[in-house]
N, C-alpha and C. Protein backbone atom coordinates (compact mmCIF):
# COMPACT_ATOMS: atom_id res chain seq x y z
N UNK A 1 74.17 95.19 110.95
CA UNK A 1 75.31 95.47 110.13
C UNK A 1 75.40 96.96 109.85
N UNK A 2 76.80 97.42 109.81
CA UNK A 2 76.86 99.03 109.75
C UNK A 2 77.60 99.33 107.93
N UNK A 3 76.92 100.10 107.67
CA UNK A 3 76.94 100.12 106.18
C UNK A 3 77.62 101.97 106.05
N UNK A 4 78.50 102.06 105.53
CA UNK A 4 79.19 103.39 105.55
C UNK A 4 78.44 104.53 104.22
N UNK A 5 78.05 105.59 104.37
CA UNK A 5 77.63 105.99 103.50
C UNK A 5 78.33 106.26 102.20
N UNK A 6 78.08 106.35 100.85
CA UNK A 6 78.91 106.95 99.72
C UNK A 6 80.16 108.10 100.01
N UNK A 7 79.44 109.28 100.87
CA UNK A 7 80.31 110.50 101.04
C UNK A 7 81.52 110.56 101.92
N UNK A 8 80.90 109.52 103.38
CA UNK A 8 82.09 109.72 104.28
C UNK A 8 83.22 108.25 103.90
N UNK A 9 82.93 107.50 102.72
CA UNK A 9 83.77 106.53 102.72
C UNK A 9 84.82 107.12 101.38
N UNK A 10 84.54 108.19 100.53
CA UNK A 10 85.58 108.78 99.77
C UNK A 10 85.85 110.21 100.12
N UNK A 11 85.52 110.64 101.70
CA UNK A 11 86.54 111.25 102.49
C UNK A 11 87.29 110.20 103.22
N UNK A 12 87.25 109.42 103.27
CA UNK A 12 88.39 108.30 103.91
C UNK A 12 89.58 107.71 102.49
N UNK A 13 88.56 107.29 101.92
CA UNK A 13 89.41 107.48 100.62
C UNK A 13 90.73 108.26 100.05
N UNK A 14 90.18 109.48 100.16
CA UNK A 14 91.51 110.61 99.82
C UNK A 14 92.27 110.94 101.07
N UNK A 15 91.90 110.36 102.25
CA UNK A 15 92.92 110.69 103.10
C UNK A 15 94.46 109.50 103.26
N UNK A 16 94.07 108.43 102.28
CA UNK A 16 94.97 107.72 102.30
C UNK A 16 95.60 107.86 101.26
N UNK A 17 97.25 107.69 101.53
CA UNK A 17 98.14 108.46 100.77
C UNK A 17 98.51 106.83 99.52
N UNK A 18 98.96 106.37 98.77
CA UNK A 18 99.80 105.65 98.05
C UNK A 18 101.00 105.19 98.95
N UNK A 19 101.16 103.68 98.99
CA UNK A 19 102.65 103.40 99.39
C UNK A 19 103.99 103.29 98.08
N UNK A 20 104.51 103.93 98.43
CA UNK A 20 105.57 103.95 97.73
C UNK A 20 106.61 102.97 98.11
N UNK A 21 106.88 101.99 97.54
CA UNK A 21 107.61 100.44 97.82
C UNK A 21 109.12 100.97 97.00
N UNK A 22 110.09 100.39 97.15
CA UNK A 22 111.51 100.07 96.19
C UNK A 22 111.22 99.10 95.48
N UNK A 23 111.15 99.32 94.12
CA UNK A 23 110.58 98.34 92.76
C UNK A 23 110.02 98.87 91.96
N UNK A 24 109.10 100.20 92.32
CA UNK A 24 108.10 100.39 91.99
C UNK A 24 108.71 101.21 91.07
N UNK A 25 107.46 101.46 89.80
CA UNK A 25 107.58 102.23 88.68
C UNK A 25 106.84 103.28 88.98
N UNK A 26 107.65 104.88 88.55
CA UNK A 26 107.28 106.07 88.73
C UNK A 26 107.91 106.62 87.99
N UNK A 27 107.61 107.76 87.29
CA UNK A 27 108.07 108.76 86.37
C UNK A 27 109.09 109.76 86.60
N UNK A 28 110.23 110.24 85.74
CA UNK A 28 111.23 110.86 85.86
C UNK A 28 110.98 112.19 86.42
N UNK A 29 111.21 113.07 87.21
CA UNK A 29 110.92 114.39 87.02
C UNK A 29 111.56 115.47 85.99
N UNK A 30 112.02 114.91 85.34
CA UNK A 30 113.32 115.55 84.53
C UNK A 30 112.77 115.30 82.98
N UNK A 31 112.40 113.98 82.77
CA UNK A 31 112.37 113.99 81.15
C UNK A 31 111.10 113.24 80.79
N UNK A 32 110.14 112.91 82.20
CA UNK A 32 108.96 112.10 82.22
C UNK A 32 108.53 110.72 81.27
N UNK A 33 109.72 110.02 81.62
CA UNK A 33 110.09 108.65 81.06
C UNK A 33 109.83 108.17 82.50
N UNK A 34 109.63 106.46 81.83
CA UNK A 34 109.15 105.83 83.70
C UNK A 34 110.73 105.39 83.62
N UNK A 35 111.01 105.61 85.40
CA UNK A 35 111.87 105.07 85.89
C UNK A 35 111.10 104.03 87.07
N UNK A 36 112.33 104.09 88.35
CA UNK A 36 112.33 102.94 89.26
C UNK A 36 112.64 103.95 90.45
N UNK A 37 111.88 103.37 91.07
CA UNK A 37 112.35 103.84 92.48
C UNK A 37 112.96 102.53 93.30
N UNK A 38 114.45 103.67 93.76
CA UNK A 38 115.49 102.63 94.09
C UNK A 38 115.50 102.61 95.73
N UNK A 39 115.33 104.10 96.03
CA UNK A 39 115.37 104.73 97.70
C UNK A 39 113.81 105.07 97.88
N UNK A 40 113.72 104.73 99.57
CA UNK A 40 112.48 105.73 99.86
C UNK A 40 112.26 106.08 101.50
N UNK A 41 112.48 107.26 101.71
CA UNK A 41 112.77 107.65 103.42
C UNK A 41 111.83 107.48 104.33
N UNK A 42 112.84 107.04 105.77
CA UNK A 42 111.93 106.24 106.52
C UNK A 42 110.09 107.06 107.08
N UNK A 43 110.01 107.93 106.56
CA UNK A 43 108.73 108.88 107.02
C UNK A 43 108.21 108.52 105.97
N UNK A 44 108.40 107.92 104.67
CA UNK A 44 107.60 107.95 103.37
C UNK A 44 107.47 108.81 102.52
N UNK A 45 107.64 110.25 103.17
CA UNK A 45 108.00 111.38 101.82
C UNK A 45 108.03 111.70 101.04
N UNK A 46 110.12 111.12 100.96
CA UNK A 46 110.47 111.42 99.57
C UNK A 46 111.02 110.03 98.75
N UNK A 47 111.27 110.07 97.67
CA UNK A 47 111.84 108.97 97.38
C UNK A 47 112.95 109.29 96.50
N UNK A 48 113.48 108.56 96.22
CA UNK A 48 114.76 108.04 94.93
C UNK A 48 114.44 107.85 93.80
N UNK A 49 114.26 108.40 92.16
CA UNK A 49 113.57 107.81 91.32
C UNK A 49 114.69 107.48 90.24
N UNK A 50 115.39 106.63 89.88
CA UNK A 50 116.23 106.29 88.90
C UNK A 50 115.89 106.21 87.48
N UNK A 51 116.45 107.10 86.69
CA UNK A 51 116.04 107.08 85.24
C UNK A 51 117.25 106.31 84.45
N UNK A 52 116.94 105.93 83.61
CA UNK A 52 117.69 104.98 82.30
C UNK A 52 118.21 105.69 81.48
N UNK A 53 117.67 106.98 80.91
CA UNK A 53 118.27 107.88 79.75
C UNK A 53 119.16 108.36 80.27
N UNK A 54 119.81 109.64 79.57
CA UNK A 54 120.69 110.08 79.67
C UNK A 54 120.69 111.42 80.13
N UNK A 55 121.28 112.01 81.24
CA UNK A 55 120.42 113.78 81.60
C UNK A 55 122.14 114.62 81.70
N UNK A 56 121.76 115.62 81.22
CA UNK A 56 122.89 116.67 81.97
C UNK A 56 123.13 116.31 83.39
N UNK A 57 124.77 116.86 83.71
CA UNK A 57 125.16 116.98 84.97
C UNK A 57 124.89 118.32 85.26
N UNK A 58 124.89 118.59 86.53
CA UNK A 58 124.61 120.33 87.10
C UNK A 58 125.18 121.41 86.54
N UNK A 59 124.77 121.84 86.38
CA UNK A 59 125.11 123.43 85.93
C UNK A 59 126.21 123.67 87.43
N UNK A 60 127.65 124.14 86.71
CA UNK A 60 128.29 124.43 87.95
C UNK A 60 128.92 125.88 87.30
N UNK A 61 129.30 126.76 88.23
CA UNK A 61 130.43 128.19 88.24
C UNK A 61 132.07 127.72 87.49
N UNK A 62 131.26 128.58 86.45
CA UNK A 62 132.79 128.33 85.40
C UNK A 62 134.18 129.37 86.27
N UNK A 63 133.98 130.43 86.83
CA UNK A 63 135.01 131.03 87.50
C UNK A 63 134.77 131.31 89.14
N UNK A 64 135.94 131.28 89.65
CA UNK A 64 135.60 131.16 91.10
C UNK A 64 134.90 132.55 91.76
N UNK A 65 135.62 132.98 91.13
CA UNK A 65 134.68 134.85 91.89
C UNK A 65 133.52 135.33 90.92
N UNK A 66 133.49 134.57 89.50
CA UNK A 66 132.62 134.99 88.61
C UNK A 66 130.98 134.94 88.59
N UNK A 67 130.51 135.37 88.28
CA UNK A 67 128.56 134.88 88.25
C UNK A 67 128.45 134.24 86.99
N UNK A 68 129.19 133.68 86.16
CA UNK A 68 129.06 132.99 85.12
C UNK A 68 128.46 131.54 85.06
N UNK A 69 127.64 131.60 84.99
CA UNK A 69 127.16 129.69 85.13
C UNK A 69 127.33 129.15 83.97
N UNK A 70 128.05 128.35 83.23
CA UNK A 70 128.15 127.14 82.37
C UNK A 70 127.45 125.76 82.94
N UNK A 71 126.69 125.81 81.70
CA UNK A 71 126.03 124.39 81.35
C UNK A 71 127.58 122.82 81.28
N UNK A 72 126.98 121.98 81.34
CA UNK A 72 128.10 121.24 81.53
C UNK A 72 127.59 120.22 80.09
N UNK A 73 128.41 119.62 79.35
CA UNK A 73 128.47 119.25 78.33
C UNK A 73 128.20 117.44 78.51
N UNK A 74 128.63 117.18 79.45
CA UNK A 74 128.99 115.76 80.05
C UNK A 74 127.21 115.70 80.49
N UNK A 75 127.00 114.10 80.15
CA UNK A 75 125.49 113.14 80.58
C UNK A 75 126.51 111.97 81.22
N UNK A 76 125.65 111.82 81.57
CA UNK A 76 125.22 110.29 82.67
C UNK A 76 124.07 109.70 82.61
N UNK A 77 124.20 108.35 82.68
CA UNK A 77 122.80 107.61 82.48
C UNK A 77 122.46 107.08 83.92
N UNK A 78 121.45 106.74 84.24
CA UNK A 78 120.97 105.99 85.50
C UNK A 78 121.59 107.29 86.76
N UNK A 79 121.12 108.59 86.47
CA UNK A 79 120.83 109.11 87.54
C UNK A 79 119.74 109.14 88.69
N UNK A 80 119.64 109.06 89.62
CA UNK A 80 118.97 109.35 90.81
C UNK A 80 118.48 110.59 90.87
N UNK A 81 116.82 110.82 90.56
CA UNK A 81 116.19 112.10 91.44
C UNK A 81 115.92 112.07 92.59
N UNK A 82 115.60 112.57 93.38
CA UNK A 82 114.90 112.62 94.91
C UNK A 82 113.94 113.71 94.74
N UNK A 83 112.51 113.39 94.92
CA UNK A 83 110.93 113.77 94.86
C UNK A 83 110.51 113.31 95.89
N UNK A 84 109.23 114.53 95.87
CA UNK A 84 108.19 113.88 97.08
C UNK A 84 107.52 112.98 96.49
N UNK A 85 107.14 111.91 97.11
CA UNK A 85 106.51 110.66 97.10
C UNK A 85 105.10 110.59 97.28
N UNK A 86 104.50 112.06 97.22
CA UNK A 86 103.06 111.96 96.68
C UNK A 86 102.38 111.74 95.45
């Protein structure tokens, strides 16, 4: 019988990554509340993480030729992040 030693079986260990499934519970990147992961790309990557609260929409250009950035006043709930899936 072949018996693996302590050292080379938690270098095998950390070389395996987590599967990241659709269902699964993972944390917001935004307000670090658990959400859901809804998406997850076919390489494993990145994923989709859906939060429940409520977040700002993007910061968009209040004038067209201007460098002015305005904050946007308007939330939405159940937005979609996209993160790496490590």
């Amino acid at each position: 019988m072949y018996i693996k030693s302590g050292a080379s079986a938690q270098k095998e260990n950390k070389q395996i990554q987590p599967i990241v499934n659709v269902g699964d519970h993972r944390m917001c990147p935004e307000c670090r509340t658990v959400g859901c992961v809804v998406w997850v790309s076919q390489d494993k990557k990145t994923m989709g993480v859906q939060c429940h609260k409520s977040h700002r929409e993007a910061i968009r250009q209040a004038l067209r030729y201007g460098a002015t950035l305005v904050p946007s006043t308007k939330t939405r709930k159940n937005i979609v992040f996209l993160t790496a899936a490590a």
